[in-house]
C-alpha atoms as a PDB file:
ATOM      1  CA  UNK A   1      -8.925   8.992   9.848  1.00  0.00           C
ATOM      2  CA  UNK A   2      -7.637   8.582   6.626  1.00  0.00           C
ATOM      3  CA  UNK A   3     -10.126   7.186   3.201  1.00  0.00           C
ATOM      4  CA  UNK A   4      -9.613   3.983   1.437  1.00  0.00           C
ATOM      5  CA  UNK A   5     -11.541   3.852  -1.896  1.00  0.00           C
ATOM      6  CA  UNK A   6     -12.741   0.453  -3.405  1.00  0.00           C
ATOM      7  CA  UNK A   7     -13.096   1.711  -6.627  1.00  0.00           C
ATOM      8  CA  UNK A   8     -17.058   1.887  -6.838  1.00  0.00           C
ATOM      9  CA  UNK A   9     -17.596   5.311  -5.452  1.00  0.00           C
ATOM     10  CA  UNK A  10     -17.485   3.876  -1.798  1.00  0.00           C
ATOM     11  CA  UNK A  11     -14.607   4.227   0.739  1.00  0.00           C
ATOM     12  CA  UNK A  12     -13.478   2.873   4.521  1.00  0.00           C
ATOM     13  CA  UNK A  13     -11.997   4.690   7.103  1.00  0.00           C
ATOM     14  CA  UNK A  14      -8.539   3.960   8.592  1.00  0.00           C
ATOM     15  CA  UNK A  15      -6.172   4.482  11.703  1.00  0.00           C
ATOM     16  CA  UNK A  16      -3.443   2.586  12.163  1.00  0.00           C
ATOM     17  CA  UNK A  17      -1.042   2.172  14.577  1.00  0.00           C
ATOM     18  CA  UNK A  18       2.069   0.618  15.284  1.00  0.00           C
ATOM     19  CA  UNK A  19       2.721   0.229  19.269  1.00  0.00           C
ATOM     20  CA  UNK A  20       0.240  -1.243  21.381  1.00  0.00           C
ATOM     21  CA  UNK A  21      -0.019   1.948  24.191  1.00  0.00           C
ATOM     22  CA  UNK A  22      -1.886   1.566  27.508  1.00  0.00           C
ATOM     23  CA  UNK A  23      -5.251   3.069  26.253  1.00  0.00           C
ATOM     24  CA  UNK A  24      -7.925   0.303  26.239  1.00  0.00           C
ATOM     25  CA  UNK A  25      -7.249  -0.851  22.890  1.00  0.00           C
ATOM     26  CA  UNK A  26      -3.670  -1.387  23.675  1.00  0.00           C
ATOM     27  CA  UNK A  27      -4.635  -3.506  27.076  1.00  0.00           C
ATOM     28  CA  UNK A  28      -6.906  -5.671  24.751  1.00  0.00           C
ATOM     29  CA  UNK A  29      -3.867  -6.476  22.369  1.00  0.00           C
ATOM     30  CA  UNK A  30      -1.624  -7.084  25.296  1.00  0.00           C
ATOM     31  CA  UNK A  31      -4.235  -9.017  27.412  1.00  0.00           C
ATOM     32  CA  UNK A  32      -2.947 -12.842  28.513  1.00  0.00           C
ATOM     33  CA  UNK A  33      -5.731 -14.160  26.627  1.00  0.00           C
ATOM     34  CA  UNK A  34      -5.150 -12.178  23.347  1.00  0.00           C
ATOM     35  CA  UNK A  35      -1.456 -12.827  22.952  1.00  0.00           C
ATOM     36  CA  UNK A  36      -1.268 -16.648  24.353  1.00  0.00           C
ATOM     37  CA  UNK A  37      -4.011 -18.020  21.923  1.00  0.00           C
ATOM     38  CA  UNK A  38      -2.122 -15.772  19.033  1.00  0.00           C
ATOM     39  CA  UNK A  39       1.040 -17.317  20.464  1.00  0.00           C
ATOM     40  CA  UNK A  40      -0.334 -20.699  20.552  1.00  0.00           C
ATOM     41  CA  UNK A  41      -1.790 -20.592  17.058  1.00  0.00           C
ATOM     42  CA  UNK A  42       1.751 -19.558  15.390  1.00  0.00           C
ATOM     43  CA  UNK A  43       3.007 -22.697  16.723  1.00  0.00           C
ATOM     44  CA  UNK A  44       4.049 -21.490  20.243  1.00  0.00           C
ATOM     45  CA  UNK A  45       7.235 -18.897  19.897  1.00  0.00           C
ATOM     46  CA  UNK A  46       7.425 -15.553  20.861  1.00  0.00           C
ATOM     47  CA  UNK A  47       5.348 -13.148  19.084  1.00  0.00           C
ATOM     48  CA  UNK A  48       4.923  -9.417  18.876  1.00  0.00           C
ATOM     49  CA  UNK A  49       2.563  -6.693  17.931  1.00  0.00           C
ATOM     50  CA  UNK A  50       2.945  -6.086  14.301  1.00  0.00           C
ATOM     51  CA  UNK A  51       0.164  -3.303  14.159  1.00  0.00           C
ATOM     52  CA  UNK A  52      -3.737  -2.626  14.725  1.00  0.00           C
ATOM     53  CA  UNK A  53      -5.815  -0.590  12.946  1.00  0.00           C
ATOM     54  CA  UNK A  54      -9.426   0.661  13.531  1.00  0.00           C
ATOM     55  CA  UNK A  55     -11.912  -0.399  10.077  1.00  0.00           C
ATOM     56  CA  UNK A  56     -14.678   2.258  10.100  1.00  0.00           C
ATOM     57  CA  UNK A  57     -17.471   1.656   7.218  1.00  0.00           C
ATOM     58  CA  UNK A  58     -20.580   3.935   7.577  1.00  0.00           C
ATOM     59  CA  UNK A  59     -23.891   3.836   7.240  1.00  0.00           C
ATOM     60  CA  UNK A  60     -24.522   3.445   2.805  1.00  0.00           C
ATOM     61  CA  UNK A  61     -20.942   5.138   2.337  1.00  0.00           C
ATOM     62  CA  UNK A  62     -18.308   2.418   3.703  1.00  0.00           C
ATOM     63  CA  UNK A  63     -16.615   0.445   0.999  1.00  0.00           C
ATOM     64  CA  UNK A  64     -15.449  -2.330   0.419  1.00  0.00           C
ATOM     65  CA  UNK A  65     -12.195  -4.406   0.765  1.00  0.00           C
ATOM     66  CA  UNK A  66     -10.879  -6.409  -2.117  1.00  0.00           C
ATOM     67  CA  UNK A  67      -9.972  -9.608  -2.043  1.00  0.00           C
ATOM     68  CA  UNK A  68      -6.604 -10.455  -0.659  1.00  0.00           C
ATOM     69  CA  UNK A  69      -4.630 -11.876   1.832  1.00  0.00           C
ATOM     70  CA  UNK A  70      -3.173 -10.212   4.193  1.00  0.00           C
ATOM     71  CA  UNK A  71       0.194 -12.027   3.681  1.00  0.00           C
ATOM     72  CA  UNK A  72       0.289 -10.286   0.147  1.00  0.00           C
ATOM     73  CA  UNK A  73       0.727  -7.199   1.739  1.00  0.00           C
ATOM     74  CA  UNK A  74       3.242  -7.886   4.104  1.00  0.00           C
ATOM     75  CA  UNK A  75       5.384 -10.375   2.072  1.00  0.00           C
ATOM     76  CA  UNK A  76       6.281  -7.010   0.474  1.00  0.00           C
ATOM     77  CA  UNK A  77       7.638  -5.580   3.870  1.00  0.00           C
ATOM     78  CA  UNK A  78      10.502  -8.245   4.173  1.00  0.00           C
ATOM     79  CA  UNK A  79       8.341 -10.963   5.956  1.00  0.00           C
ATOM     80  CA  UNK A  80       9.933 -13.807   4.788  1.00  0.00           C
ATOM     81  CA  UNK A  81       7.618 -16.617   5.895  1.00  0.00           C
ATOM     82  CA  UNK A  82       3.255 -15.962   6.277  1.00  0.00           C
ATOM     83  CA  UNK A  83       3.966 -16.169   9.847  1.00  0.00           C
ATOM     84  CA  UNK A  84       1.491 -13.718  11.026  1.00  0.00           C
ATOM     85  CA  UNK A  85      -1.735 -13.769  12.021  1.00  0.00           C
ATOM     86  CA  UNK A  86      -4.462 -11.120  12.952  1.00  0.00           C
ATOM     87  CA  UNK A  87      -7.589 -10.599  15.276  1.00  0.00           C
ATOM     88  CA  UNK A  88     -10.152  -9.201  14.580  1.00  0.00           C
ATOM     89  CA  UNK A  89     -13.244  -7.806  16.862  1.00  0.00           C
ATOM     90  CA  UNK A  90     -16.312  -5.883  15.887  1.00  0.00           C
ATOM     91  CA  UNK A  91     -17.664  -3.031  17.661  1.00  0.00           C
ATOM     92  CA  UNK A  92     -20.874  -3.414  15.573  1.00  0.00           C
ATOM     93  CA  UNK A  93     -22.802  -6.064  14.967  1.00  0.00           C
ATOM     94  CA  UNK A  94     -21.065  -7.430  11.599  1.00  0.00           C
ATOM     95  CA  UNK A  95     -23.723  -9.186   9.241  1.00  0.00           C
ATOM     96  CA  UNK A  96     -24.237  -9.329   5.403  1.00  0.00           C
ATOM     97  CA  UNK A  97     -26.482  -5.833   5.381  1.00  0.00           C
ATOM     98  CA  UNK A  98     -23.632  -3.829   6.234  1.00  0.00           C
ATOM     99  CA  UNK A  99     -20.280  -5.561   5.015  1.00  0.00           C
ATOM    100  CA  UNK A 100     -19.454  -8.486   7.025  1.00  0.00           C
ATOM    101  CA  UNK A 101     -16.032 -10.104   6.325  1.00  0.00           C
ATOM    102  CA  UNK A 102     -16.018 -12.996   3.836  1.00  0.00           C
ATOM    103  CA  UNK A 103     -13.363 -15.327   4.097  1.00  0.00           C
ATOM    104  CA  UNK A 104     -12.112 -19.304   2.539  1.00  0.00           C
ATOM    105  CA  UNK A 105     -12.279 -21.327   4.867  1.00  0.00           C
ATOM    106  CA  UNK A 106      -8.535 -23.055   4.503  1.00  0.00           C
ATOM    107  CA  UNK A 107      -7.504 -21.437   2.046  1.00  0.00           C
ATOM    108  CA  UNK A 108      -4.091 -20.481   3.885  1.00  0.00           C
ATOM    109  CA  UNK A 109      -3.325 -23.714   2.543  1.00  0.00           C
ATOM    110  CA  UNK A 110      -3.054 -22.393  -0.773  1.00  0.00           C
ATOM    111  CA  UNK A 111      -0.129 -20.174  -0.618  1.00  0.00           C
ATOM    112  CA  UNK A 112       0.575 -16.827  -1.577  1.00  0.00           C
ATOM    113  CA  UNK A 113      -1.568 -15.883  -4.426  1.00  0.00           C
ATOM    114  CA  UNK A 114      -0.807 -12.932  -6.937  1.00  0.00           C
ATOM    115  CA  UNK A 115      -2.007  -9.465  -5.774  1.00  0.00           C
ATOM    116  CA  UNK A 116      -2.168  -7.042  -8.010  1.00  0.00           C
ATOM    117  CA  UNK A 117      -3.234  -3.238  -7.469  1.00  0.00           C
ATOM    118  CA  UNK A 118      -6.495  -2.016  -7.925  1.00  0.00           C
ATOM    119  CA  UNK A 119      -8.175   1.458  -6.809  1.00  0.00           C
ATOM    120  CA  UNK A 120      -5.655   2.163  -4.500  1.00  0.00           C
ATOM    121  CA  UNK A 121      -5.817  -1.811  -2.946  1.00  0.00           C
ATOM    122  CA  UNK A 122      -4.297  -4.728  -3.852  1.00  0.00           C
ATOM    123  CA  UNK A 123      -6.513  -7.525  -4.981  1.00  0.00           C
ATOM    124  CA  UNK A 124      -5.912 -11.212  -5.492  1.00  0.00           C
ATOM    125  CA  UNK A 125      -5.722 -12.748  -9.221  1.00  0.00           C
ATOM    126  CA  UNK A 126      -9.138 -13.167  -9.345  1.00  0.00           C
ATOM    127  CA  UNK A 127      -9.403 -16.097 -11.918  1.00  0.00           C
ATOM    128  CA  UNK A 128      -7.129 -18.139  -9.348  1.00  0.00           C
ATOM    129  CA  UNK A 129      -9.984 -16.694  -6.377  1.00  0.00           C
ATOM    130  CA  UNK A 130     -12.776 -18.529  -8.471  1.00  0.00           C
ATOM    131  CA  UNK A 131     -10.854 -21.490  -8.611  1.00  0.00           C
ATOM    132  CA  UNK A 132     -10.510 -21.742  -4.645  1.00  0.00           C
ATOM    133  CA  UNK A 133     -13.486 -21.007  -4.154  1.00  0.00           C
ATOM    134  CA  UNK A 134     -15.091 -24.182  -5.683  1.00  0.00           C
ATOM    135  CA  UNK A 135     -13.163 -26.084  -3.321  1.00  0.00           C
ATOM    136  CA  UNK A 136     -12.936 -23.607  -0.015  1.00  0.00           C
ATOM    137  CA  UNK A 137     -16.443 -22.180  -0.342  1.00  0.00           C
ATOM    138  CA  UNK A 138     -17.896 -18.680   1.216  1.00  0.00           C
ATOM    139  CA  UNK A 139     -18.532 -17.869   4.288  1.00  0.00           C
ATOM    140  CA  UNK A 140     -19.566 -15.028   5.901  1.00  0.00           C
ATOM    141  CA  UNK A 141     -18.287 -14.423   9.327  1.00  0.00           C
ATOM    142  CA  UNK A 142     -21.172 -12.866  10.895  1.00  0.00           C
ATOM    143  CA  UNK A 143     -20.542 -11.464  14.687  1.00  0.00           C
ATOM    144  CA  UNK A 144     -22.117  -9.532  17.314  1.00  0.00           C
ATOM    145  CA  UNK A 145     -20.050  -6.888  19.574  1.00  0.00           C
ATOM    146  CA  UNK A 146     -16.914  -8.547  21.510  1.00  0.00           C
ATOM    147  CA  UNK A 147     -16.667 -11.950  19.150  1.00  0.00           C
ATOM    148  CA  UNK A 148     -13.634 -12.375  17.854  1.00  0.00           C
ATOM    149  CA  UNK A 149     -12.327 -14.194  15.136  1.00  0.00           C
ATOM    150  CA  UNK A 150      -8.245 -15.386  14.509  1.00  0.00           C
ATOM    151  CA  UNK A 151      -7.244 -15.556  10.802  1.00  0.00           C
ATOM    152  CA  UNK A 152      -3.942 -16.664   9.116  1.00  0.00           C
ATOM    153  CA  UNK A 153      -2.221 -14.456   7.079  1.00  0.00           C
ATOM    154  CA  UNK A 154      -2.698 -16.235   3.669  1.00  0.00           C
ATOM    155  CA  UNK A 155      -6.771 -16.911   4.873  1.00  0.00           C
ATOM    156  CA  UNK A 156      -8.514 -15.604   1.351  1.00  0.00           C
ATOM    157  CA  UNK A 157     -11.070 -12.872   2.565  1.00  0.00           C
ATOM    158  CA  UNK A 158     -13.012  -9.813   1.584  1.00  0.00           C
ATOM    159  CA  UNK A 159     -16.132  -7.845   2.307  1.00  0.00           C
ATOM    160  CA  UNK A 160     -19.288  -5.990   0.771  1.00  0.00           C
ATOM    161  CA  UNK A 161     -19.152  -2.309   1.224  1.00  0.00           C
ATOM    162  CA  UNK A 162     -21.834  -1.165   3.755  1.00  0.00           C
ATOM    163  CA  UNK A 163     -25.277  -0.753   2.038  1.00  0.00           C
ATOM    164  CA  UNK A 164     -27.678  -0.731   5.323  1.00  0.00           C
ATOM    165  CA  UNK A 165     -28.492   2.205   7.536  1.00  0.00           C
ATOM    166  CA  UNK A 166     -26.263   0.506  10.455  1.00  0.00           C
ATOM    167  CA  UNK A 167     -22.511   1.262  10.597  1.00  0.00           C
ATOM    168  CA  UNK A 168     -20.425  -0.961  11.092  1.00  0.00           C
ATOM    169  CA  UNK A 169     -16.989  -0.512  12.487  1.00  0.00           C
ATOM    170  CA  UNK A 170     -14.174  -3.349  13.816  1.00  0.00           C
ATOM    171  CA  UNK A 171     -10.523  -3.487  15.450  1.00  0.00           C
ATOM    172  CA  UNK A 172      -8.075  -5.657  14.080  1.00  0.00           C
ATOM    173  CA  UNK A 173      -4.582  -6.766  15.590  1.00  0.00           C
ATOM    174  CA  UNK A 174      -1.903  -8.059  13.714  1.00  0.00           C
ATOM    175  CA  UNK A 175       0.756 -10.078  15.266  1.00  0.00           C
ATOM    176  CA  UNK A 176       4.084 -11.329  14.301  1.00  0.00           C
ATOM    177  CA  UNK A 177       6.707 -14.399  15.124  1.00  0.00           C
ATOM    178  CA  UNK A 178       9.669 -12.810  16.694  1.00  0.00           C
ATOM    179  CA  UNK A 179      11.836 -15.082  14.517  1.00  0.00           C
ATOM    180  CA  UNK A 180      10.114 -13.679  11.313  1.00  0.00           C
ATOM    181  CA  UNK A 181      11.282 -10.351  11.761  1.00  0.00           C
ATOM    182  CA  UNK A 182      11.449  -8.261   8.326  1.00  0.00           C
ATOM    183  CA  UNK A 183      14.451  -8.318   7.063  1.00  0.00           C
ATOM    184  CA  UNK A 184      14.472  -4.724   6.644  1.00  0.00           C
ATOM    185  CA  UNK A 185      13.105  -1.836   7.588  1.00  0.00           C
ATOM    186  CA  UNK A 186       9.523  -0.650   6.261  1.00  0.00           C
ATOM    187  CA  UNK A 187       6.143   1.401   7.479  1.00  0.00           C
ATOM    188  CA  UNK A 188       5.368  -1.529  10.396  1.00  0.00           C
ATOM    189  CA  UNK A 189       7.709  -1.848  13.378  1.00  0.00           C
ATOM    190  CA  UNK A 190      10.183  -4.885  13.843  1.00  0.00           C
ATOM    191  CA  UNK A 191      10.592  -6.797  16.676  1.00  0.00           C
ATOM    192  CA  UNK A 192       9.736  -4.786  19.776  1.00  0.00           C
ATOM    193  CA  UNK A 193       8.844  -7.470  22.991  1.00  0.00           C
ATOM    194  CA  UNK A 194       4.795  -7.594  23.731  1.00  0.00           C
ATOM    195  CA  UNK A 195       4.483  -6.693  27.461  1.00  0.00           C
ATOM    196  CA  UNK A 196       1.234  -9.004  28.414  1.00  0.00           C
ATOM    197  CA  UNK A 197      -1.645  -7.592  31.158  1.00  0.00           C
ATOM    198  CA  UNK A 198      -3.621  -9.846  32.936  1.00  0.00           C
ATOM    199  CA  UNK A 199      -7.162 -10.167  31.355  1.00  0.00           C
ATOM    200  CA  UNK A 200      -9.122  -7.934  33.952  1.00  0.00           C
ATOM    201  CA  UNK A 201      -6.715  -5.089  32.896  1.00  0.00           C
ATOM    202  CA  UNK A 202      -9.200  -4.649  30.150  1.00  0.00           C
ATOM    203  CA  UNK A 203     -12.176  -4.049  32.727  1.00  0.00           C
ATOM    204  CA  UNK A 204      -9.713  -1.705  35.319  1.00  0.00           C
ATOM    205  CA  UNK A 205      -8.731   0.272  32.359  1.00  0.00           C
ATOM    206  CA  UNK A 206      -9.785   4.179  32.468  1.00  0.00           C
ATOM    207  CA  UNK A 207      -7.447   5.392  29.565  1.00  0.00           C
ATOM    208  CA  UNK A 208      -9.621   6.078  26.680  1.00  0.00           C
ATOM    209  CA  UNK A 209      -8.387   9.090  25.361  1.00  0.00           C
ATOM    210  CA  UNK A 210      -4.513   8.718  25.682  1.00  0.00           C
ATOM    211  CA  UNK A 211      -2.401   7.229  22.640  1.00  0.00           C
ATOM    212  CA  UNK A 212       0.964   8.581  23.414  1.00  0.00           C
ATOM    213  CA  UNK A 213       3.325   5.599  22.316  1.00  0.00           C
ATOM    214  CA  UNK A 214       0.880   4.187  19.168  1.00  0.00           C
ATOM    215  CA  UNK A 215       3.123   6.063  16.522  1.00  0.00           C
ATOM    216  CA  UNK A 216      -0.174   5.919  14.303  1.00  0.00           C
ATOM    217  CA  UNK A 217       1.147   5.775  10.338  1.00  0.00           C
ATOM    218  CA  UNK A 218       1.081   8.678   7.964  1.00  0.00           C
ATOM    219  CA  UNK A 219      -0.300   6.714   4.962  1.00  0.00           C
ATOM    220  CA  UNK A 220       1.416   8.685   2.874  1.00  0.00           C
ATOM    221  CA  UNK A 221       4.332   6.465   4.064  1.00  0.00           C
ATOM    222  CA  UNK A 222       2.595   3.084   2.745  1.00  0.00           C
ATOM    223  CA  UNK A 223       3.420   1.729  -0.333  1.00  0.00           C
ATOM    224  CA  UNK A 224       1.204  -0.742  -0.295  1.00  0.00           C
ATOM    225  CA  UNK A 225      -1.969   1.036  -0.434  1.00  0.00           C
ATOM    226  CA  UNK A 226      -3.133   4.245  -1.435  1.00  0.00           C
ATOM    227  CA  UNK A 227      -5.174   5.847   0.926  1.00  0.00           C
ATOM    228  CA  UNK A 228      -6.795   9.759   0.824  1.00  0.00           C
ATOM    229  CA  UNK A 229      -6.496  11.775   4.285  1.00  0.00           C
ATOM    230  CA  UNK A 230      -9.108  12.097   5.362  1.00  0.00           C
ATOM    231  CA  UNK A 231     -10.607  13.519   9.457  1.00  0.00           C
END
């Protein structure tokens, strides 16, 4: 588990991974379900499993995430088009008390916006943030256990760092166009092919404890970020 501070005394644990596996985390990122509506919503040509990564924000200690797209990471890994998309399912219930994710609503629409790093994150320009938001207001996603919600790469978002008593933790999976392959070679895989489960995979599934083939990332390896090991 490694630390991501926000830069107000608060942090948010990380894993990520690369490779899908066959633990039950894995069959949920390969399930038909999953990867057709991903498919469908990148316009309907192959995709594959960019990465996943399990957000942990205690109870009163889990920060906060910055604003920024996610495409303003990864346009720095070679992507050369926002043609990504991620997933992303609470384990918690998600609501306001404890950090719930904030996003604009169609603000994909925008483009890529400036990111620039702060506290070991990199943040939108903020004045051009204020500006969007008068015409994509907030909203916060709230969500119980199981919901899922499918975001654009360039969708604006954020979230409050946990302030309630309740934890509240989430997995997120990140998916790619085949035919937007980074041009070269950086801490996420390229192009490996996604090899789809049927949906009650995820109920017949007994693996819980059995990652070989993730190739979870040393953050240490990530320029983009700046994360402490942590557990």
């Amino acid at each position: 588990m490694d630390m991501l501070p926000d830069g107000q005394g608060k942090q948010a644990g990380l894993v990520i991974w690369s490779h899908p596996g066959d633990d039950v985390t894995g069959i949920v990122s390969r399930s038909e379900k999953v990867v057709d509506t991903c498919q469908e919503l990148l316009g309907g040509g192959e995709i594959y499993h960019y990465h996943a990564k399990f957000v942990r924000k205690d109870a009163y200690t889990g920060g906060s995430f910055l604003w920024h797209q996610d495409y303003g990471y990864w346009y720095k890994n070679g992507n050369l088009f926002p043609d990504l998309l991620t997933i992303f399912i609470p384990v918690d219930i998600s609501d306001q008390t404890n950090g719930c994710l904030q996003i604009l609503p169609g603000s994909h629409k925008c483009g890529r916006i400036d990111h620039f790093p702060v506290a070991g994150q990199n943040q939108c320009d903020l004045e051009r943030v204020k500006q969007i938001i008068e015409r994509h207001p907030i909203k916060h996603v709230e969500m119980d256990p199981g919901d899922a919600l499918i975001f654009h790469s360039n969708v604006i978002h954020t979230s409050a760092p946990n302030n309630s008593p309740n934890r509240r933790w989430a997995l997120l999976y990140s998916y790619n166009l085949r035919s937007n392959d980074p041009v070269f070679k950086h801490h996420h895989p390229n192009y490996t092919p996604l090899e789809k489960v049927p949906n009650a995979a995820i109920k017949e599934c007994r693996n819980y404890i059995d990652f070989t083939g993730k190739d979870f990332l040393d953050p240490s390896v990530d320029k983009t970020v700046k994360a402490d090991k942590g557990q």
